[in-house]
Protein backbone atom coordinates (compact mmCIF):
# COMPACT_ATOMS: atom_id res chain seq x y z
CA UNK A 1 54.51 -72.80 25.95
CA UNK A 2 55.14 -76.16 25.14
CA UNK A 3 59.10 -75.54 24.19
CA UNK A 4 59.26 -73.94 27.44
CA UNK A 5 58.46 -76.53 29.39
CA UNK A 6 60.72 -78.69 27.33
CA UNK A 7 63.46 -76.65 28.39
CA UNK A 8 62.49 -76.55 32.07
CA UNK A 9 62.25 -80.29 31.64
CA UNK A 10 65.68 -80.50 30.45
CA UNK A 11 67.23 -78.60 32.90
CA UNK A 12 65.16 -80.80 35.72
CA UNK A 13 67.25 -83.63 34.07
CA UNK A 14 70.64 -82.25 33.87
CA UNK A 15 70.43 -82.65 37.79
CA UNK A 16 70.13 -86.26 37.35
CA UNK A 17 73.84 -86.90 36.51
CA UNK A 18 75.26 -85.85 39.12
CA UNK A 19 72.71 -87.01 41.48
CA UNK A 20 73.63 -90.12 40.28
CA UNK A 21 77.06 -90.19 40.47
CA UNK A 22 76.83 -89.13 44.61
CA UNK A 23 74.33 -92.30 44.64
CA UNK A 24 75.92 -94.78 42.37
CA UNK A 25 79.88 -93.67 44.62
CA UNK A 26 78.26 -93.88 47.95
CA UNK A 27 75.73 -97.11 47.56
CA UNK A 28 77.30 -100.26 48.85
CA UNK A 29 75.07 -102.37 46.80
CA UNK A 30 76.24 -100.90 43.41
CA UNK A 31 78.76 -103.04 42.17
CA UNK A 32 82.71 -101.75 40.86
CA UNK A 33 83.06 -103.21 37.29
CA UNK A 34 81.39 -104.85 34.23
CA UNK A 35 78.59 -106.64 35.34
CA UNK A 36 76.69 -110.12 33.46
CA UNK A 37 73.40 -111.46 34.18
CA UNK A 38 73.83 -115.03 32.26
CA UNK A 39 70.71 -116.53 29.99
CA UNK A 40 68.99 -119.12 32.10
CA UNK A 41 69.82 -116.85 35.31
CA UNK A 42 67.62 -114.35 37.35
CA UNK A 43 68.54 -111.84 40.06
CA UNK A 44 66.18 -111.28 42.60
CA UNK A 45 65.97 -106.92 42.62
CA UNK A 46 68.16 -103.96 41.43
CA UNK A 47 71.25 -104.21 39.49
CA UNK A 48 73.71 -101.42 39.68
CA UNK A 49 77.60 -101.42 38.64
CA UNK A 50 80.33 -98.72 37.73
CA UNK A 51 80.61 -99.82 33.96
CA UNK A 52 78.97 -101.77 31.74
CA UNK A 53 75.27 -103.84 32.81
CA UNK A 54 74.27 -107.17 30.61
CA UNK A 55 71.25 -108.54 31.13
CA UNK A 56 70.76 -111.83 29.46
CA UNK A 57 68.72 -113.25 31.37
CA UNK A 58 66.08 -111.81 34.03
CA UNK A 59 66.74 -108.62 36.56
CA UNK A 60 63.51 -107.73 38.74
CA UNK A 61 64.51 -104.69 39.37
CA UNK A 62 65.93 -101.87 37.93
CA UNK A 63 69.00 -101.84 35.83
CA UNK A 64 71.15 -98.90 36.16
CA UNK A 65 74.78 -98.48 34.75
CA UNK A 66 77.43 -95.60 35.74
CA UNK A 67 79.89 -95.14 32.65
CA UNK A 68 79.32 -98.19 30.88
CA UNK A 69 77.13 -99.60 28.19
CA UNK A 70 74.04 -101.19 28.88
CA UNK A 71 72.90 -104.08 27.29
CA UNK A 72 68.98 -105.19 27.35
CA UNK A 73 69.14 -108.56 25.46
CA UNK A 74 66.81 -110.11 28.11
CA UNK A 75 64.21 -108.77 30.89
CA UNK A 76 64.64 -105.72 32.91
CA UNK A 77 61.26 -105.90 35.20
CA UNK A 78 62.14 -102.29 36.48
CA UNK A 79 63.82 -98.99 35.10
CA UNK A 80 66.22 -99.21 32.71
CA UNK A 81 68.95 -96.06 33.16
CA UNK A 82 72.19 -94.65 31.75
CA UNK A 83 74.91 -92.58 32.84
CA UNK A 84 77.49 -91.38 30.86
CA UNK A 85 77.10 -94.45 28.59
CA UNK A 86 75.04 -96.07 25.50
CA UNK A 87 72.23 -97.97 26.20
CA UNK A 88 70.85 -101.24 23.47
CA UNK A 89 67.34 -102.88 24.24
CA UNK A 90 67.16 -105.81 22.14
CA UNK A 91 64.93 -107.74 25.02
CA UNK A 92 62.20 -106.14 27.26
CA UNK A 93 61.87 -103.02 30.22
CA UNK A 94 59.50 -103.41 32.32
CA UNK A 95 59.14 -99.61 33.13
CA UNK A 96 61.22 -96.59 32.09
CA UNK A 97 64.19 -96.32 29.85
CA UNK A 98 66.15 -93.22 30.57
CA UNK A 99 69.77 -92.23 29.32
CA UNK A 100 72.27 -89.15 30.27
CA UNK A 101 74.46 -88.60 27.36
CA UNK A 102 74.19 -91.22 25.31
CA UNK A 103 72.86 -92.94 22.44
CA UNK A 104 70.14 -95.50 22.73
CA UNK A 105 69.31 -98.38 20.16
CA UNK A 106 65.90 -100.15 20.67
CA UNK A 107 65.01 -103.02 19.30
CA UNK A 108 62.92 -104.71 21.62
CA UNK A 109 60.23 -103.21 24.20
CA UNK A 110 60.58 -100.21 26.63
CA UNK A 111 56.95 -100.62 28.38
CA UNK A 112 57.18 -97.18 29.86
CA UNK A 113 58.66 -93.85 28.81
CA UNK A 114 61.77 -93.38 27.02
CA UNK A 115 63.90 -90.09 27.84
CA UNK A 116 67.30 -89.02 26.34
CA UNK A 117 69.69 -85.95 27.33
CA UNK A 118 71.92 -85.28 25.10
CA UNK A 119 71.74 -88.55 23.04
CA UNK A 120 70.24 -89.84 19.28
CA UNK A 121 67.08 -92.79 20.23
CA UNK A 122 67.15 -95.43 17.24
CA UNK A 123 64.08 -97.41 16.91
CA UNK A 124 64.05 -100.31 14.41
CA UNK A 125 61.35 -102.04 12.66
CA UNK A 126 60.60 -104.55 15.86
CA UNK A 127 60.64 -102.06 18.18
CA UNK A 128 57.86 -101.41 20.69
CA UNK A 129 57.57 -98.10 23.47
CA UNK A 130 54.58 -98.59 25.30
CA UNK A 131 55.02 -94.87 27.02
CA UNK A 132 55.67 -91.36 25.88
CA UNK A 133 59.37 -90.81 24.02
CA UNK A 134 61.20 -87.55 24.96
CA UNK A 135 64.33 -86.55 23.43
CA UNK A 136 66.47 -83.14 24.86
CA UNK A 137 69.58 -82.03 22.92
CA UNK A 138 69.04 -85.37 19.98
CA UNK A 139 67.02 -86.69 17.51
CA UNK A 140 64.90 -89.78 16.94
CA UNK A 141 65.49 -92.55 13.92
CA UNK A 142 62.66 -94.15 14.10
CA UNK A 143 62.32 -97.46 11.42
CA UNK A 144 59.29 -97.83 9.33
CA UNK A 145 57.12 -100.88 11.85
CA UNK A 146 58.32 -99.47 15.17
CA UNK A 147 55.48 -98.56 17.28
CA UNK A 148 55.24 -95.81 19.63
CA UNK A 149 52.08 -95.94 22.08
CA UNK A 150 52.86 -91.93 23.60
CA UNK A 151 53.35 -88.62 22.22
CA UNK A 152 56.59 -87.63 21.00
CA UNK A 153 58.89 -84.64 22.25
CA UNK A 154 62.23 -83.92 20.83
CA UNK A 155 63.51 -80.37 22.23
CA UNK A 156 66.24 -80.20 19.49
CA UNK A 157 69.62 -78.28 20.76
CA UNK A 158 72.88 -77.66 20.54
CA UNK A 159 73.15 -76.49 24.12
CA UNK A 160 71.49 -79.43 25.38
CA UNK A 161 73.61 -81.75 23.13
CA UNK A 162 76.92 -80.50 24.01
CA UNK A 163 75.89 -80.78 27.49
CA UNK A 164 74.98 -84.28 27.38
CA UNK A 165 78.07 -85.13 25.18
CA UNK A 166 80.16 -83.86 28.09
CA UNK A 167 78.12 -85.44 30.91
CA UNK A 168 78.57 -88.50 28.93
CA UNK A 169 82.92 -87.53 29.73
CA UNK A 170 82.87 -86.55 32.43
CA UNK A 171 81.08 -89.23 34.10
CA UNK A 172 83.49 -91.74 32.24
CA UNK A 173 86.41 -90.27 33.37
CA UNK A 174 85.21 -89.88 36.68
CA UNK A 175 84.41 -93.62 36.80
CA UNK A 176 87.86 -94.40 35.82
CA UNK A 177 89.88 -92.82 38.02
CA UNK A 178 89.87 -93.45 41.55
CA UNK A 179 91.99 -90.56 42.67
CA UNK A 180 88.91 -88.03 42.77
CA UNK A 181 87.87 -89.01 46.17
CA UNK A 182 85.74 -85.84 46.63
CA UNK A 183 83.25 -86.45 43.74
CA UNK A 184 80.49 -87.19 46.12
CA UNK A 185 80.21 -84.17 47.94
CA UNK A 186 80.80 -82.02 44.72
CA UNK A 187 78.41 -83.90 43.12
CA UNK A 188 75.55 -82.46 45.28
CA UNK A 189 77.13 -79.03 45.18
CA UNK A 190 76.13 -79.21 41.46
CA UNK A 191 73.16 -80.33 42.11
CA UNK A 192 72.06 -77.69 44.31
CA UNK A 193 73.81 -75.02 41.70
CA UNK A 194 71.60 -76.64 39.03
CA UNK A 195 68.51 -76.29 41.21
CA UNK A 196 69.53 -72.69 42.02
CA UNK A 197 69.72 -72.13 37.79
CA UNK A 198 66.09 -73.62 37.07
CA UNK A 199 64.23 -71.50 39.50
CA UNK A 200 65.09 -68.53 37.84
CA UNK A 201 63.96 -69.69 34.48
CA UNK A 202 60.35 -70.76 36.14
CA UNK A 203 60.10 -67.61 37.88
CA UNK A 204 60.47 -65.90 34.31
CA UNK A 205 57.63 -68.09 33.12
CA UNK A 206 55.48 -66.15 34.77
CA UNK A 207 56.93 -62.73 35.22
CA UNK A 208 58.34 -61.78 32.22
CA UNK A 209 57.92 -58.26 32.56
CA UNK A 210 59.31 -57.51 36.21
CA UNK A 211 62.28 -59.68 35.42
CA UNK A 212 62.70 -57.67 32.31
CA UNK A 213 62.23 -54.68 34.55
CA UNK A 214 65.09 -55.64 36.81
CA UNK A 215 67.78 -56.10 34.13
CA UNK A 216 66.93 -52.97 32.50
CA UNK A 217 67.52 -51.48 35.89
CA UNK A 218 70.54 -53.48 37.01
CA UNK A 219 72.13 -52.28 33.31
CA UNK A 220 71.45 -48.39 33.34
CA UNK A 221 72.58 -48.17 37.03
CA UNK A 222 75.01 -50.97 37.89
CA UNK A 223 76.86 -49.38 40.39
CA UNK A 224 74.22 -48.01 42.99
CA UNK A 225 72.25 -51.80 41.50
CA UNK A 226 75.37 -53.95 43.67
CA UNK A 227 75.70 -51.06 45.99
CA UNK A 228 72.24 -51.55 47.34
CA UNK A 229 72.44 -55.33 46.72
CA UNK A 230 75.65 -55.04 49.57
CA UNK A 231 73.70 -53.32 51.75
CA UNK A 232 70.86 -55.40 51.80
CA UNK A 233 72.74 -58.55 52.47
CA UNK A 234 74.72 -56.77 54.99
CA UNK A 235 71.29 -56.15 56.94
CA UNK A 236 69.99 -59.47 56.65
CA UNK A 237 71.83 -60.57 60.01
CA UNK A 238 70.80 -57.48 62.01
CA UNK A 239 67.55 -56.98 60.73
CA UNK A 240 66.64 -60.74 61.65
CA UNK A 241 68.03 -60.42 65.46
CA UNK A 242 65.90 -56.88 65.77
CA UNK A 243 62.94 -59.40 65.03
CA UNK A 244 64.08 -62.16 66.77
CA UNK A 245 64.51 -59.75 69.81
CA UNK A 246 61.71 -58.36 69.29
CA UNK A 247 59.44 -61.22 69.95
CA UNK A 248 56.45 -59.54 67.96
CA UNK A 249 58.91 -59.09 65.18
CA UNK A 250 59.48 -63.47 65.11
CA UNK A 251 56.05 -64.52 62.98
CA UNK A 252 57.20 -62.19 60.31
CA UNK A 253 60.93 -63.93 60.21
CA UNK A 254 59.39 -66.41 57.65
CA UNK A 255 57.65 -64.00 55.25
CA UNK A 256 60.59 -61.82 55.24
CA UNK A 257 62.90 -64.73 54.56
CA UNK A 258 60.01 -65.61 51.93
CA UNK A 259 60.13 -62.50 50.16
CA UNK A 260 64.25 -62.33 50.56
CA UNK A 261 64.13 -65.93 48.50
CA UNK A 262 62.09 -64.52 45.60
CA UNK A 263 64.16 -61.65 45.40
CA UNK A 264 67.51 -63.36 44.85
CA UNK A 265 65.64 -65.48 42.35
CA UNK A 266 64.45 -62.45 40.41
CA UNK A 267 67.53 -60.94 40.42
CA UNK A 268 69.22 -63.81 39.56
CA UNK A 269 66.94 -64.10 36.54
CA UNK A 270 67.41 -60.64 35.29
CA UNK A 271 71.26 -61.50 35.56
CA UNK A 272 71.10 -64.48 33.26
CA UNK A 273 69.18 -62.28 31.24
CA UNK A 274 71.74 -59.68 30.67
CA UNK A 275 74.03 -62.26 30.03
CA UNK A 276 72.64 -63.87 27.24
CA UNK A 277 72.00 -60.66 25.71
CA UNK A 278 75.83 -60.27 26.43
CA UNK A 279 76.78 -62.85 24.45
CA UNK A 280 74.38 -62.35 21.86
CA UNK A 281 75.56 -58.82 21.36
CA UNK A 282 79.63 -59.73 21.69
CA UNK A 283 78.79 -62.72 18.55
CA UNK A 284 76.34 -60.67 16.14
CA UNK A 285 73.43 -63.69 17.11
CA UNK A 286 70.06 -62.06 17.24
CA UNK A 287 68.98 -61.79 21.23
CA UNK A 288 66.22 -64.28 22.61
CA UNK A 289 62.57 -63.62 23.94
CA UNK A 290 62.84 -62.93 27.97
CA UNK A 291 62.06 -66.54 28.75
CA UNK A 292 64.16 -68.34 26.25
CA UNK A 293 66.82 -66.12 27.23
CA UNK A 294 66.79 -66.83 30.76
CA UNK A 295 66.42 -70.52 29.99
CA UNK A 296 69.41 -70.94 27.52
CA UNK A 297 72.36 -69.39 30.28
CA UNK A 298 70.27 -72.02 33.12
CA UNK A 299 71.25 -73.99 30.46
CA UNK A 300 74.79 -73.20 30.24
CA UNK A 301 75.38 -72.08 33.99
CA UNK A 302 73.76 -76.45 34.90
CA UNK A 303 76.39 -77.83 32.50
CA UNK A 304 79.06 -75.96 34.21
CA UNK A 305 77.82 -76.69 37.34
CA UNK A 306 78.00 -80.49 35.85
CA UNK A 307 81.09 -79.89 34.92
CA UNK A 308 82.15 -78.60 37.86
CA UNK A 309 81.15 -81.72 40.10
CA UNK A 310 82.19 -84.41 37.45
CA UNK A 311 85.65 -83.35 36.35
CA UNK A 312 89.15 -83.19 38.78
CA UNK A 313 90.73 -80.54 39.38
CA UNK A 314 89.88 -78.15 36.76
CA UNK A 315 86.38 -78.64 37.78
CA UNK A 316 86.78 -77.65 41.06
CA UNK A 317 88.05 -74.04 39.50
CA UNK A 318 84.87 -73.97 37.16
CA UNK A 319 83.13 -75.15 40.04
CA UNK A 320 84.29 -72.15 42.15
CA UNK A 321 84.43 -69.32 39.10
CA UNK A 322 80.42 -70.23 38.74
CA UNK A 323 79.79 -69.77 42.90
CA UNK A 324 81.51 -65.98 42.43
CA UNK A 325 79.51 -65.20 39.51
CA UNK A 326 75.81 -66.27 40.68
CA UNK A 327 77.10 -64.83 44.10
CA UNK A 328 78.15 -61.47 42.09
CA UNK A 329 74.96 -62.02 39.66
CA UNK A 330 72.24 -62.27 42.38
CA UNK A 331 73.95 -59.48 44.49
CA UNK A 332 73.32 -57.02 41.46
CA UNK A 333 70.02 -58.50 40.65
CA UNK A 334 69.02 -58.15 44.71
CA UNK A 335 69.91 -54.43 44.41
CA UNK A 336 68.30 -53.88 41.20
CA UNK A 337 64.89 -55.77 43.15
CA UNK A 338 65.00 -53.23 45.72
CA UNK A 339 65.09 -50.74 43.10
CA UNK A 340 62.41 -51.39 40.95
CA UNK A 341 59.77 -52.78 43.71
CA UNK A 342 60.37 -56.50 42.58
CA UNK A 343 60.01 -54.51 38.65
CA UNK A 344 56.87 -53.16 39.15
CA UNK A 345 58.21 -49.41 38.78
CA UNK A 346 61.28 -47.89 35.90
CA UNK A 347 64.25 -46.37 38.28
């Protein structure tokens, strides 16, 4: 259980890149370029900039840097964050110390938690983390007198690597150029794809079986599977102005939109299920368990979705291929729902 909440974990925190990126393009009070808090200095609250944060002397608040380094060497009072860039704590963080695809050195003291997507955490011999360390996609050097008050996680992957390697990219180009006015917007578009990729995979957590149910359905009978998935979606519209005329019909608007939701995630789940055991099949790999099989193309359908809202131009045709295939995936997994009773019956 443990590695599967690792995984949900790290697919919470792939939707933290391009979260960030809508915040750190839209906040007035994040600063364009390198950015140097001098020894002897101190600035009063957060410090944001769009490439690389040095803190030599004292920051109160948090210290975040979009597609730069950043450099610890004296007090961060707050958080302590990353994006798209390596991260070196020589001094002391006050709370958290998170990065998003890259590497973090440690030297000094992180007096919270330390979390890493897609990057390798060095601790040397003086180092101190007062809080839990958690590492998704890298793994942990850790020098014989570094201390480490928490528990450890490292959810060691490829996946998870590669993603963070190209978050780590694509947020650096994306910094750099200024011609990709649109980032923003399809920033949270990937964020709300991501979100739309994890719910599956919690839903499976629990189910196993009835999502198992529904891909073995949607397989053997694919066509009458999207048929009924059309028609379904087709009667949504109707079907909620019958109620809605009604008027007894308008308290049970919620629960059928209610159980509508859980179908679409179900039958989204059973699709990323067929699809890893796609994959698995087309490359000779030995298929996954149900959950870790769901979890792994959440996996892969986030960093496309990342992708998607980092990168210009071509991601906006990733961005797009990904909306026609969940689209196409939950229509067949809807159908497939209907089918099998949300997989409590064989067809």
């Amino acid at each position: 259980m443990n590695s599967r909440l690792l995984l949900a974990a790290a697919l919470l925190a792939a939707t933290a890149p391009a979260r960030a990126l809508s915040l750190g393009s839209e906040d007035p009070n994040v600063r364009k370029g390198d950015y140097t808090v001098e020894k002897g200095k101190t600035l009063e609250g957060d410090l944001a900039a769009k490439g690389a944060v040095t803190v030599k002397g004292i920051v109160t608040g948090d210290c975040i840097a979009y597609g730069g380094p950043l450099v610890i060497e004296g007090e961060c009072r707050g958080e302590a964050k990353s994006f798209g860039g390596p991260a070196q704590v020589a001094g002391k963080v006050g709370g958290d110390l998170s990065s998003y695809g890259g590497p973090v050195d440690v030297s000094g003291t992180a007096g919270g938690d330390v979390s890493l997507f897609g990057g390798d955490l060095t601790l040397r011999s003086s180092a101190t983390v007062e809080g839990d360390v958690s590492i998704y996609g890298g793994k942990l050097n850790q020098d014989s007198g570094s201390r480490i008050r928490g528990e450890i996680h490292n959810f060691s992957s490829a996946l998870a690597g590669s993603v963070g390697r190209g978050i780590s990219e694509a947020v650096t180009r994306s910094e750099r150029s200024r011609r990709y006015e649109g980032a923003p917007k399809e920033a949270l578009i990937s964020g709300f794809l991501i979100g739309l990729c994890l719910l599956p995979f919690l839903l499976t957590m629990f189910f196993p079986v009835q999502v198992e149910a529904v891909a073995a359905a949607a397989s053997a009978d694919f066509w009458r599977a999207i048929g009924t998935g059309l028609l379904i979606e087709m009667a949504i519209a109707p079907a909620t102005l019958a109620l809605v005329i009604s008027v007894i019909g308008i308290p049970f608007i919620p629960v059928a939109y209610g159980a509508l939701a859980a179908a679409f995630i179900t039958g989204l789940g059973a699709f990323f299920l067929l699809m890893t055991r796609r994959v698995c099949l087309n490359h000779g790999k030995p298929v996954p368990a149900t959950i870790n099989a769901v979890g792994y193309a959440g996996a892969a359908t986030a960093g496309i979705s990342i992708a998607g809202g980092l990168i210009p131009v071509v991601g906006g045709v990733l961005g797009l291929a990904l909306f026609l295939t969940l689209c196409c995936g939950m229509t067949l997994g809807l159908g497939a729902v209907w089918l099998t009773r949300f997989g409590t019956r064989p067809v």
